[in-house]
C-alpha atoms as a PDB file:
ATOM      1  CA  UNK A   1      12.155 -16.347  -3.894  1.00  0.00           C
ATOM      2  CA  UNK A   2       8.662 -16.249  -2.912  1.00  0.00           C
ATOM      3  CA  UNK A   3       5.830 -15.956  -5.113  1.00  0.00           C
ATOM      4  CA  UNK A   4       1.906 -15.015  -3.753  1.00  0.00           C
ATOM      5  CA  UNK A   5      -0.039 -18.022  -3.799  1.00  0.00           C
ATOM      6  CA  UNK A   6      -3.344 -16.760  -4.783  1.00  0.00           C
ATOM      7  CA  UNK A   7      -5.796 -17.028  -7.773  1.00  0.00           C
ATOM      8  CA  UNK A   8      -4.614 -16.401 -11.217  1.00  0.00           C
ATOM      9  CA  UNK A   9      -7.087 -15.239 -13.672  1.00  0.00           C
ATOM     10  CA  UNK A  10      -5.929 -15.138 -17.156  1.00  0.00           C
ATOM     11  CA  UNK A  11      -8.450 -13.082 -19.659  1.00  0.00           C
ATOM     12  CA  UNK A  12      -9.106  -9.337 -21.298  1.00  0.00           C
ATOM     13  CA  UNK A  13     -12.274  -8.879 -19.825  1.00  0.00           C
ATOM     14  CA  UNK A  14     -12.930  -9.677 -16.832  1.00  0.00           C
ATOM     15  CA  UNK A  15     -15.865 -12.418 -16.042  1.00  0.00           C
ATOM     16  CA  UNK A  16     -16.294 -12.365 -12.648  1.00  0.00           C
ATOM     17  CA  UNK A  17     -18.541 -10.549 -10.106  1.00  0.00           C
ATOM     18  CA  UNK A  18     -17.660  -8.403  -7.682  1.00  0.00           C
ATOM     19  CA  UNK A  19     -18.931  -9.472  -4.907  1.00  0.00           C
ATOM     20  CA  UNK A  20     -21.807  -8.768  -2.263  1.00  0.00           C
ATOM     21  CA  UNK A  21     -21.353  -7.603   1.055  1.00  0.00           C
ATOM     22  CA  UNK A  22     -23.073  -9.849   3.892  1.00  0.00           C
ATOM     23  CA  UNK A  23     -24.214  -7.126   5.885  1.00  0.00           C
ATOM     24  CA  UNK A  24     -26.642  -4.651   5.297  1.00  0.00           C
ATOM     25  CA  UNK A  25     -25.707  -1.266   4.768  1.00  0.00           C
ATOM     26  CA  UNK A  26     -27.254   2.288   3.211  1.00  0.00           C
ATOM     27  CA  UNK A  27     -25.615   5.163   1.183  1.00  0.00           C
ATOM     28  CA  UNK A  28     -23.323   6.267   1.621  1.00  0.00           C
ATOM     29  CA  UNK A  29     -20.871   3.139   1.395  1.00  0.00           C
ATOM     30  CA  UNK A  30     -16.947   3.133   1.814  1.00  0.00           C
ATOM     31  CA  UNK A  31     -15.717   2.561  -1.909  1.00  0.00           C
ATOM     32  CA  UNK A  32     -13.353  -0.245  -2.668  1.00  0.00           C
ATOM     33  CA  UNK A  33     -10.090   0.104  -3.620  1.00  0.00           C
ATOM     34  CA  UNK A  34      -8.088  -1.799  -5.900  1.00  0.00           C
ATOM     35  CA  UNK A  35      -3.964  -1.428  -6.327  1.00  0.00           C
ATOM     36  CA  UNK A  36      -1.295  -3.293  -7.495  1.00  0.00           C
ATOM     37  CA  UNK A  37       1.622  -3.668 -10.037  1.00  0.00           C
ATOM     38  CA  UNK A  38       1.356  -2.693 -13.693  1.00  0.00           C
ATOM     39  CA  UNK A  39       4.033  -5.040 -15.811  1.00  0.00           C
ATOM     40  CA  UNK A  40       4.700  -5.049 -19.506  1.00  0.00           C
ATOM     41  CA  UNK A  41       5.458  -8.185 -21.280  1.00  0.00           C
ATOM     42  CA  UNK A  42       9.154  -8.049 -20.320  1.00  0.00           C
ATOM     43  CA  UNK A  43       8.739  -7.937 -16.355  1.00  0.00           C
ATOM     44  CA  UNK A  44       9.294  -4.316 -16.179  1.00  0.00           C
ATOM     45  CA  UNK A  45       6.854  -1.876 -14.367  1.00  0.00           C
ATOM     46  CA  UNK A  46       4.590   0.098 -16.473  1.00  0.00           C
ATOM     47  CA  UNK A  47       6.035   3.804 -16.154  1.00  0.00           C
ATOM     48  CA  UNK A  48       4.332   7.228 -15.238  1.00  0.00           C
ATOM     49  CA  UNK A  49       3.095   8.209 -18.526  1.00  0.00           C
ATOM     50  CA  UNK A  50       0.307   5.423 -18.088  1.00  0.00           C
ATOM     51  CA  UNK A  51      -3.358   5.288 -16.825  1.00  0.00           C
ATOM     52  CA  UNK A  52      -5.378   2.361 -15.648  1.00  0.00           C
ATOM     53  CA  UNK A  53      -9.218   2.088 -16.084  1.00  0.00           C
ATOM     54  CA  UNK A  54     -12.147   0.147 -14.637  1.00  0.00           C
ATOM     55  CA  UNK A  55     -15.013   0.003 -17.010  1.00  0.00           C
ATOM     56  CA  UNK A  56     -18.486  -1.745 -15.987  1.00  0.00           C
ATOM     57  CA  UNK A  57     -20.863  -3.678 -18.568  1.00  0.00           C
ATOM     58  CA  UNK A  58     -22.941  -0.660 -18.379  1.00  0.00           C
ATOM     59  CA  UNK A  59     -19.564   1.885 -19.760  1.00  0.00           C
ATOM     60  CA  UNK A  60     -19.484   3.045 -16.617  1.00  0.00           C
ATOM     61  CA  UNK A  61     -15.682   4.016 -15.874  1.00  0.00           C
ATOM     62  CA  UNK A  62     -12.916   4.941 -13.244  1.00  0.00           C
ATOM     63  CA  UNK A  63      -9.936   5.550 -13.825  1.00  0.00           C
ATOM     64  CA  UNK A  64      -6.807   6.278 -11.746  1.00  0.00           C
ATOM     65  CA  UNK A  65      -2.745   7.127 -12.464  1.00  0.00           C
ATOM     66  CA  UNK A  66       0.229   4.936 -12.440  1.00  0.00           C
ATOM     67  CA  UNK A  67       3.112   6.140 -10.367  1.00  0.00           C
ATOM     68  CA  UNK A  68       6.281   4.613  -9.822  1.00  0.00           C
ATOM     69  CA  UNK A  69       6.680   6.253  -7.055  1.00  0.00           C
ATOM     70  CA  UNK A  70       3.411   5.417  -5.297  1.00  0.00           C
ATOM     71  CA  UNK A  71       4.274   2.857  -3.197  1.00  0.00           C
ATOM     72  CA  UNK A  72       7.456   0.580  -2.821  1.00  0.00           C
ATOM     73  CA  UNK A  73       6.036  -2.457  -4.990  1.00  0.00           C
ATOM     74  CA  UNK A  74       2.888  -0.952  -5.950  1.00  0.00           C
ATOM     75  CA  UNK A  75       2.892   1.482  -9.219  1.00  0.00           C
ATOM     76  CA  UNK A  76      -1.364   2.034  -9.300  1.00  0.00           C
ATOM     77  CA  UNK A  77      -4.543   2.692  -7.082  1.00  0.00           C
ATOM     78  CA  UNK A  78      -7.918   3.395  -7.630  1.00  0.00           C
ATOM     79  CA  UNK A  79     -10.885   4.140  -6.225  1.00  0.00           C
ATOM     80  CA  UNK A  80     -14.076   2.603  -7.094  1.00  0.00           C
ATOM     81  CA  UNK A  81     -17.407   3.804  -5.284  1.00  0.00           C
ATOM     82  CA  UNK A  82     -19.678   1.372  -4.261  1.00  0.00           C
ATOM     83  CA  UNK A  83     -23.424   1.224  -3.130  1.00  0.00           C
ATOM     84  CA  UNK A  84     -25.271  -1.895  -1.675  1.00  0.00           C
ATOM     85  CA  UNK A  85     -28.621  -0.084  -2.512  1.00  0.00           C
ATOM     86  CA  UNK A  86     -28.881   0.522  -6.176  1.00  0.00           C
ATOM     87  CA  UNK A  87     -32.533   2.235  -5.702  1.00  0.00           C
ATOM     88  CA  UNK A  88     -31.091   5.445  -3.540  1.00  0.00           C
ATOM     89  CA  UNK A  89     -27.574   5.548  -4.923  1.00  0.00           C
ATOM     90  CA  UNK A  90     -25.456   8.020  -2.973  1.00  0.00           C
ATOM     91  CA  UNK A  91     -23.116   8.783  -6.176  1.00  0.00           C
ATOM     92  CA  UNK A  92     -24.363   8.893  -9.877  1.00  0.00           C
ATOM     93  CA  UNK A  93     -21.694   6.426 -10.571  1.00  0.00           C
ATOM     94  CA  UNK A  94     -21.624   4.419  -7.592  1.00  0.00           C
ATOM     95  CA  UNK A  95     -21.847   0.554  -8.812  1.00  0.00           C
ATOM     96  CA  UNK A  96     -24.224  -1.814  -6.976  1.00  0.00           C
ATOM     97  CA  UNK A  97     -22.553  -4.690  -5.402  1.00  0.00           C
ATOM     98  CA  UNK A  98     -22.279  -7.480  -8.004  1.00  0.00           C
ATOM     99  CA  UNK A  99     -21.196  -6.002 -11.322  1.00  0.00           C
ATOM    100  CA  UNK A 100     -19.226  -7.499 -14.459  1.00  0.00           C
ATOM    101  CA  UNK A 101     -16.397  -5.226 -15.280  1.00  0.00           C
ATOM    102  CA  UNK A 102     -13.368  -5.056 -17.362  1.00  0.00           C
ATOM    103  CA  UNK A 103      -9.743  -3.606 -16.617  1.00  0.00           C
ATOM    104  CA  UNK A 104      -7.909  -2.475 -19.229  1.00  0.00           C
ATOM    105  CA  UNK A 105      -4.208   0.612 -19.605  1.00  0.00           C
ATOM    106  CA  UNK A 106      -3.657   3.473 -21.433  1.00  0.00           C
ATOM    107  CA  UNK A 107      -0.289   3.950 -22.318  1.00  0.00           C
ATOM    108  CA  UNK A 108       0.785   7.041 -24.404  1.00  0.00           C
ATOM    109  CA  UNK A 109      -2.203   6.384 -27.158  1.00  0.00           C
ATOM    110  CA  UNK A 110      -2.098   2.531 -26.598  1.00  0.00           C
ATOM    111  CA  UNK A 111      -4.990   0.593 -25.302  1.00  0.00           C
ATOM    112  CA  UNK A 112      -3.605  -2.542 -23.676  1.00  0.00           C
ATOM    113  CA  UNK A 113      -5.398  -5.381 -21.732  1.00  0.00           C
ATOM    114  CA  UNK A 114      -3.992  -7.481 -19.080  1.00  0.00           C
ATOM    115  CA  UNK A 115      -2.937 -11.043 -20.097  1.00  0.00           C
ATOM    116  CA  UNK A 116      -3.298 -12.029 -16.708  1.00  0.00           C
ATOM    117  CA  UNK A 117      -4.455 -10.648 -13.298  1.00  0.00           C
ATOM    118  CA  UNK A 118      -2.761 -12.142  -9.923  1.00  0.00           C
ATOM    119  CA  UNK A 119      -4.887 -11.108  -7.073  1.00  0.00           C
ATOM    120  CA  UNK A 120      -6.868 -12.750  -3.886  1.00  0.00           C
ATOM    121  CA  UNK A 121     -10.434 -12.143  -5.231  1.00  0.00           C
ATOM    122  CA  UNK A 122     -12.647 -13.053  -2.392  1.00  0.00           C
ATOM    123  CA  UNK A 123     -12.841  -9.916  -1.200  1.00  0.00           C
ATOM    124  CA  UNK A 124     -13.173  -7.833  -3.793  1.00  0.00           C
ATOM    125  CA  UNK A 125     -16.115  -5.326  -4.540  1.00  0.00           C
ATOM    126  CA  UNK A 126     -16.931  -5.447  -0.533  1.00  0.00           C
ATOM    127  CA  UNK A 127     -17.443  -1.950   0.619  1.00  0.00           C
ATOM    128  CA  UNK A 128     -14.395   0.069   2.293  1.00  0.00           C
ATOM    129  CA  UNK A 129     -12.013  -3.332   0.997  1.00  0.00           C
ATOM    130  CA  UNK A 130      -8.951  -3.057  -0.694  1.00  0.00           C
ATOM    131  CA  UNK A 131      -7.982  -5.518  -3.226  1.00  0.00           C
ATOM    132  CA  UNK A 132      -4.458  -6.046  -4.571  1.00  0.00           C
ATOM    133  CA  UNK A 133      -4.639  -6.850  -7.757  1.00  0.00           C
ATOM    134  CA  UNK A 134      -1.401  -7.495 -10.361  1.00  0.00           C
ATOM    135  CA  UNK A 135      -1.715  -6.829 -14.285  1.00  0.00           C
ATOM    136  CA  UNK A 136       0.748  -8.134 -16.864  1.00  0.00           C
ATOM    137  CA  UNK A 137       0.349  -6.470 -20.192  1.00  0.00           C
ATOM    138  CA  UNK A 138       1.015  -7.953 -23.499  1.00  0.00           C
ATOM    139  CA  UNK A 139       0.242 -10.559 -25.539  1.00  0.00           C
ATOM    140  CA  UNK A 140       0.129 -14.078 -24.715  1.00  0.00           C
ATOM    141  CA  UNK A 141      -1.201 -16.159 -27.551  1.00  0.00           C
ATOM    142  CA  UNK A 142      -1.300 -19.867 -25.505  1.00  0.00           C
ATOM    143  CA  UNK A 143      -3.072 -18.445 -22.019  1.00  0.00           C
ATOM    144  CA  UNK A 144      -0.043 -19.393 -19.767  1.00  0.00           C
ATOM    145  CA  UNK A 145       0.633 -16.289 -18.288  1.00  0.00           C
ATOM    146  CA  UNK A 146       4.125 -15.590 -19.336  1.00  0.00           C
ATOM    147  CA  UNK A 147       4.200 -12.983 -22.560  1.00  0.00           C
ATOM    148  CA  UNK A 148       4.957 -14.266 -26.049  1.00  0.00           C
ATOM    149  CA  UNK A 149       7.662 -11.240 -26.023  1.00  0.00           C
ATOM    150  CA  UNK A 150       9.331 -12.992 -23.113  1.00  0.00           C
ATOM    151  CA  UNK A 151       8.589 -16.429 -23.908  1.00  0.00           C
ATOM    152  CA  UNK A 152      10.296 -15.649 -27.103  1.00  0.00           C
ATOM    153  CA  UNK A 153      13.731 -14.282 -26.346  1.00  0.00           C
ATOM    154  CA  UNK A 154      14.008 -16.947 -23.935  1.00  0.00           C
ATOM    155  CA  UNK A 155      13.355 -19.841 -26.613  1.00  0.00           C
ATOM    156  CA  UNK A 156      15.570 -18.011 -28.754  1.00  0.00           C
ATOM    157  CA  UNK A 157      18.294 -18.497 -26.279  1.00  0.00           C
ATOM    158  CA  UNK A 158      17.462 -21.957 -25.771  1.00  0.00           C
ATOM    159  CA  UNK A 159      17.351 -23.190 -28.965  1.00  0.00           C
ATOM    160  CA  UNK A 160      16.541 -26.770 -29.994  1.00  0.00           C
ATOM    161  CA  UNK A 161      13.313 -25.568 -32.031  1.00  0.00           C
ATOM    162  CA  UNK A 162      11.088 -24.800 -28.779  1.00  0.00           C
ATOM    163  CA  UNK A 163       7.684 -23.474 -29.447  1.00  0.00           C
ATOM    164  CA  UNK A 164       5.494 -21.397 -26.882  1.00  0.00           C
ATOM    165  CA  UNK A 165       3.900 -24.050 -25.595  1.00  0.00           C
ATOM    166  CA  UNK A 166       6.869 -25.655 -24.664  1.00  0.00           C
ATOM    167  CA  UNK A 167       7.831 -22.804 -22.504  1.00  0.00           C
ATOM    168  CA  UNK A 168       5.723 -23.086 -19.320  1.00  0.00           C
ATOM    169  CA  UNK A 169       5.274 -21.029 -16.172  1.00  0.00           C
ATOM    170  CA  UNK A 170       5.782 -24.092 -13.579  1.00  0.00           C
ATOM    171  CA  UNK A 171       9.215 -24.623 -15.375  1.00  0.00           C
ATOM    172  CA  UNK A 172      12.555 -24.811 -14.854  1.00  0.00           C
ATOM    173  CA  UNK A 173      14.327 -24.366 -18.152  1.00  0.00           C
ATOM    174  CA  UNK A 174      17.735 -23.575 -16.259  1.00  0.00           C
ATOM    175  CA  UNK A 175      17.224 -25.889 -13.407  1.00  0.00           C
ATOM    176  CA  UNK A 176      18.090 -23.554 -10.698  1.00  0.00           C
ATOM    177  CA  UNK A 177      15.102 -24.092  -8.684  1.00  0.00           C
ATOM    178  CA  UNK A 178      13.218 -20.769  -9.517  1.00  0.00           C
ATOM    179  CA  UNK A 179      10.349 -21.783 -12.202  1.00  0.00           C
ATOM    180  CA  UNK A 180      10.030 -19.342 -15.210  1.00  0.00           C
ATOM    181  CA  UNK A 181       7.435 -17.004 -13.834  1.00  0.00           C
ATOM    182  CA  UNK A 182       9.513 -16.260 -10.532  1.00  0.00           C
ATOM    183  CA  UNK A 183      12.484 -15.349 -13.027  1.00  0.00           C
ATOM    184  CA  UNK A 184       9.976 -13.352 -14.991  1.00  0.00           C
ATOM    185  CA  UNK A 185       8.470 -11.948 -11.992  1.00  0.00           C
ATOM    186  CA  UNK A 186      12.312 -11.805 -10.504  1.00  0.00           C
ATOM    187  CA  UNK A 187      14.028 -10.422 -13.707  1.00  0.00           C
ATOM    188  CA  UNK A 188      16.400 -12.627 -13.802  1.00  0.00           C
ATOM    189  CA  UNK A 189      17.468 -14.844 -17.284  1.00  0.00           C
ATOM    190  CA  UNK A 190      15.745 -18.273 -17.456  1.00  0.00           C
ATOM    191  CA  UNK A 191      18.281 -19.769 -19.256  1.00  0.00           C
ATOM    192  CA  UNK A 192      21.246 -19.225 -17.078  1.00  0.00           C
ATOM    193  CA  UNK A 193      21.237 -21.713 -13.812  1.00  0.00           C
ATOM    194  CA  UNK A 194      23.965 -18.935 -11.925  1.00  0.00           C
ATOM    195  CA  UNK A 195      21.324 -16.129 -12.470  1.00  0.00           C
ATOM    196  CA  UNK A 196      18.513 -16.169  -9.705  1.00  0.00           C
ATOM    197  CA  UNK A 197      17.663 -14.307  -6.830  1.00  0.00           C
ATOM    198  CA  UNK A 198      18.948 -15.303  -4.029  1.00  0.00           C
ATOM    199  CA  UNK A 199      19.656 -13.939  -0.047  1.00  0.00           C
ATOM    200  CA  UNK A 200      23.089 -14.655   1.262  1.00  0.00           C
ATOM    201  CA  UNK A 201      24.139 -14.410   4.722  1.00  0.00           C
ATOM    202  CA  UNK A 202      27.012 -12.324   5.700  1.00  0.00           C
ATOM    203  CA  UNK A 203      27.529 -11.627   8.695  1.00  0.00           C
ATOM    204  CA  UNK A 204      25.689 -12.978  11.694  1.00  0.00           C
ATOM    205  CA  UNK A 205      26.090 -11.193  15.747  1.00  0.00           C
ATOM    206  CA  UNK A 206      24.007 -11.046  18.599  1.00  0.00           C
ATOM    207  CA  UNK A 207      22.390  -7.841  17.899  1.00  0.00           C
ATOM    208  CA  UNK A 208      21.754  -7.825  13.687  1.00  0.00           C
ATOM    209  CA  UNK A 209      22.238 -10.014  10.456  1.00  0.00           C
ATOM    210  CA  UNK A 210      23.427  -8.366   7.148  1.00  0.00           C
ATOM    211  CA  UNK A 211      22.264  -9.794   4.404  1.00  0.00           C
ATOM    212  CA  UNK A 212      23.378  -9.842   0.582  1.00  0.00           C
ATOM    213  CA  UNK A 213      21.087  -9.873  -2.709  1.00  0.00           C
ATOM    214  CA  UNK A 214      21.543  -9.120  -6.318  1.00  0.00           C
ATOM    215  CA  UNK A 215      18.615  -6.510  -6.665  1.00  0.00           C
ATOM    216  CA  UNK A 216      17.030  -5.797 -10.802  1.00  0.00           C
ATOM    217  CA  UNK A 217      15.831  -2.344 -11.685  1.00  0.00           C
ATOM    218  CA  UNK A 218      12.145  -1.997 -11.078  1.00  0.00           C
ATOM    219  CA  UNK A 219      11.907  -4.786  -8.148  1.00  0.00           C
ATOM    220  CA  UNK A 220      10.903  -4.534  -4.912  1.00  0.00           C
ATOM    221  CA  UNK A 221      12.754  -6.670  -2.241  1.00  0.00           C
ATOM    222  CA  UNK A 222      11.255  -7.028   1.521  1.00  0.00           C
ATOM    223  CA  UNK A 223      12.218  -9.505   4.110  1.00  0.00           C
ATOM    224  CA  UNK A 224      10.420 -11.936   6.237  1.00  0.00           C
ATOM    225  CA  UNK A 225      11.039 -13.621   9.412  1.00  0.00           C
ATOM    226  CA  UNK A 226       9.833 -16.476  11.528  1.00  0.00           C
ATOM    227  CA  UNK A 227      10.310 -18.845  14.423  1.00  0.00           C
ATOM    228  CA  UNK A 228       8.626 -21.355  13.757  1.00  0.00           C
ATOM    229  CA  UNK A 229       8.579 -22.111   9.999  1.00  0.00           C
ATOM    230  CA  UNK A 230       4.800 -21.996  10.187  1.00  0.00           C
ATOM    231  CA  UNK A 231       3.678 -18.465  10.324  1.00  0.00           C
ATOM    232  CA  UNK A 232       5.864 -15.458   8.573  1.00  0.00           C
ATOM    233  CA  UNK A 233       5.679 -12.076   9.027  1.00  0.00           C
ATOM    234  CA  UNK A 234       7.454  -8.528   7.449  1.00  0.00           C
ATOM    235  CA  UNK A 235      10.809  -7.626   8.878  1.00  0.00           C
ATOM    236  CA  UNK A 236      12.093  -4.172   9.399  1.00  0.00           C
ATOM    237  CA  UNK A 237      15.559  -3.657   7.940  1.00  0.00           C
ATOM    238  CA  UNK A 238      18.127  -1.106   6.934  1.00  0.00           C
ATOM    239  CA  UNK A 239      20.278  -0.704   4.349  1.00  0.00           C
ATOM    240  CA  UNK A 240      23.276   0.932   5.085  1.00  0.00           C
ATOM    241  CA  UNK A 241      24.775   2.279   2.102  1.00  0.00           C
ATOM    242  CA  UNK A 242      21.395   4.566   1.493  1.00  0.00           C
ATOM    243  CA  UNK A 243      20.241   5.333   4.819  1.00  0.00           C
ATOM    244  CA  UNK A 244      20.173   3.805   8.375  1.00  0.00           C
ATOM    245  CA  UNK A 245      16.521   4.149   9.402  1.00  0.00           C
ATOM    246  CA  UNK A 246      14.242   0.654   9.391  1.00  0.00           C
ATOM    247  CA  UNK A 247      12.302   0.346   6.306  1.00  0.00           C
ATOM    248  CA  UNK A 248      10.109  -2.328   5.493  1.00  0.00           C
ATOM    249  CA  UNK A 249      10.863  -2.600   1.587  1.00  0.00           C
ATOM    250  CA  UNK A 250      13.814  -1.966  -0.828  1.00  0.00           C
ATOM    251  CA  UNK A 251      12.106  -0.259  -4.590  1.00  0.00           C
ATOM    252  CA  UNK A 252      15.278  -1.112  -6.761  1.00  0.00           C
ATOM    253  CA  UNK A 253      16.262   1.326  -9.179  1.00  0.00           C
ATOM    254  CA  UNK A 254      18.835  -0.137 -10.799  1.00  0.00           C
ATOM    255  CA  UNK A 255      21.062  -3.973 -10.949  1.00  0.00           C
ATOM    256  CA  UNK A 256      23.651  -4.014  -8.557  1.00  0.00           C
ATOM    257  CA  UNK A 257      24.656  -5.748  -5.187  1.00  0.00           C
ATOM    258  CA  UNK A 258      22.566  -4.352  -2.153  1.00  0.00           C
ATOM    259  CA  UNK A 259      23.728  -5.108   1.464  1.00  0.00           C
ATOM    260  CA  UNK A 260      20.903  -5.280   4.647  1.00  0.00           C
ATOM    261  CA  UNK A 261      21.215  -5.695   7.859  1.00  0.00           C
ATOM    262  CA  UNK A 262      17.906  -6.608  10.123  1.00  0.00           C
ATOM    263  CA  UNK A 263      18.181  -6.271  13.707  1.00  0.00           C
ATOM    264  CA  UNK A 264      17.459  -9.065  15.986  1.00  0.00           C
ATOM    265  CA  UNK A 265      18.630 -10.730  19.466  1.00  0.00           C
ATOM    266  CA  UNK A 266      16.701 -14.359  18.821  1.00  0.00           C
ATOM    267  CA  UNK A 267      19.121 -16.685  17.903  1.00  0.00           C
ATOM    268  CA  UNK A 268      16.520 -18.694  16.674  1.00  0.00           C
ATOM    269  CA  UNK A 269      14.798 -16.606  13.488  1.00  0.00           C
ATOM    270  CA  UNK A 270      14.448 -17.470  10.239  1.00  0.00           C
ATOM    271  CA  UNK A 271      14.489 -15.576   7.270  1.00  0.00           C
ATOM    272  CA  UNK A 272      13.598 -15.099   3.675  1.00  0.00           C
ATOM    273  CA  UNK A 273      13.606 -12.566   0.622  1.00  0.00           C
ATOM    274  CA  UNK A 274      10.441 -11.778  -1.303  1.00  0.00           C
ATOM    275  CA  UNK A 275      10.323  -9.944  -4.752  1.00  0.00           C
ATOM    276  CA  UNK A 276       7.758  -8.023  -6.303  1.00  0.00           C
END
């Protein structure tokens, strides 16, 4: 299981800048574009029927659709025009470089705002950039990251009078080596050490390896590779069952036992799964 190490910002709106480019530039400017994973509080990606928007301190908005089918791992993208010359604007609702702004989804009639927002932010706002950034929706009442909702059933489970606070991201509650925001991230149960994500080998020649994993509904599953334990890159698989061409990611759609195989003639290379 691998998890993004990047910046975790945990608020409704959004108090950070976006920022300036270091070059100088005049309208028009490439707009930035931000995408990403809408989850609700139970791990699940946000469905079709849903509609993120970007709104700036001024009410200034953008909006754009959620599709499960956009990408594999990514269920949103949007568009946000930007200008580094606020004077001479080259759209009426292009926003100068450094901006507060808030994110928040529509669902059906719902408002909801994200209780936390994974994403690498040092980049973002910089004209013709894209920015990945993750929402989890939901409430989350002690700013950890993990939804009450989920939090909830899983202390339930537990037992032993366990509050919120005693449920924390960084833990392992089932001590099976995945901490409770990979299993939330995973979909996997928290409380059971036998349920976790894991890649098993099964079958090793000098062409291929075939690979086994227990995939969950609404995850995506890629594969990476390296020689040298240092630097890891995407590997191109197939997965025979569906189809034979190389793909580089496997969009779940529902639990069951999926079977890879990634071809390679280094004896040598390393793998590991990642899920989104």
């Amino acid at each position: 299981m691998k998890t993004a190490k990047k910046n975790i910002l945990r608020t409704a709106w959004v108090g950070l800048l976006l920022s300036a480019g270091a070059a100088m530039a005049y309208p028009p400017a490439p707009p930035h574009t931000l995408y990403g994973m809408i989850r609700g509080e139970d791990g699940e990606p946000v469905n079709d029927s849903s509609y993120i928007v970007f709104e700036t301190s001024e009410g200034q908005t953008f909006s754009g659709a959620v599709s499960e089918n956009l990408e594999p791992g990514i269920n949103y993208e949007m568009i946000v025009p930007m200008d580094v010359d606020p004077s001479n604007p080259y759209h009426e609702n292009a926003l100068a470089p450094e901006v507060p702004f808030r994110i928040y989804v529509v669902i059906g009639a719902s408002t909801h705002v994200p209780l936390q927002m994974q994403g690498d932010y040092l980049l973002l706002g910089d004209e013709g950039r894209k920015t990945r950034l993750d929402l989890t929706l939901g409430v989350d009442s002690d700013g950890d990251g993990l939804p009450d909702a989920w939090e909830q059933f899983l202390i339930d489970i537990l037992g032993g009078g366990l509050t919120l606070s005693d449920i924390e991201p960084d833990g392992d509650d089932d001590g099976d080596g995945m901490t409770n925001f990979e299993e939330y991230i995973a979909g996997t149960y928290a409380f059971d050490h036998s349920d976790l994500f894991e890649l098993h080998l099964k079958e090793r020649t000098t062409n291929a390896t075939v690979f086994q994993f227990l995939a969950i509904g609404g995850r995506t599953y890629t594969i990476e590779e390296t020689d040298d334990l240092q630097e890891w890159n995407i590997a191109e698989f197939s997965v025979p069952s569906i189809r034979t061409n190389q793909v580089i990611a496997y969009p779940a759609s529902r639990v069951g036992t999926v079977e890879i195989e990634v071809n390679s003639t280094n004896p040598a290379v390393f793998y590991r799964g990642v899920v989104q």
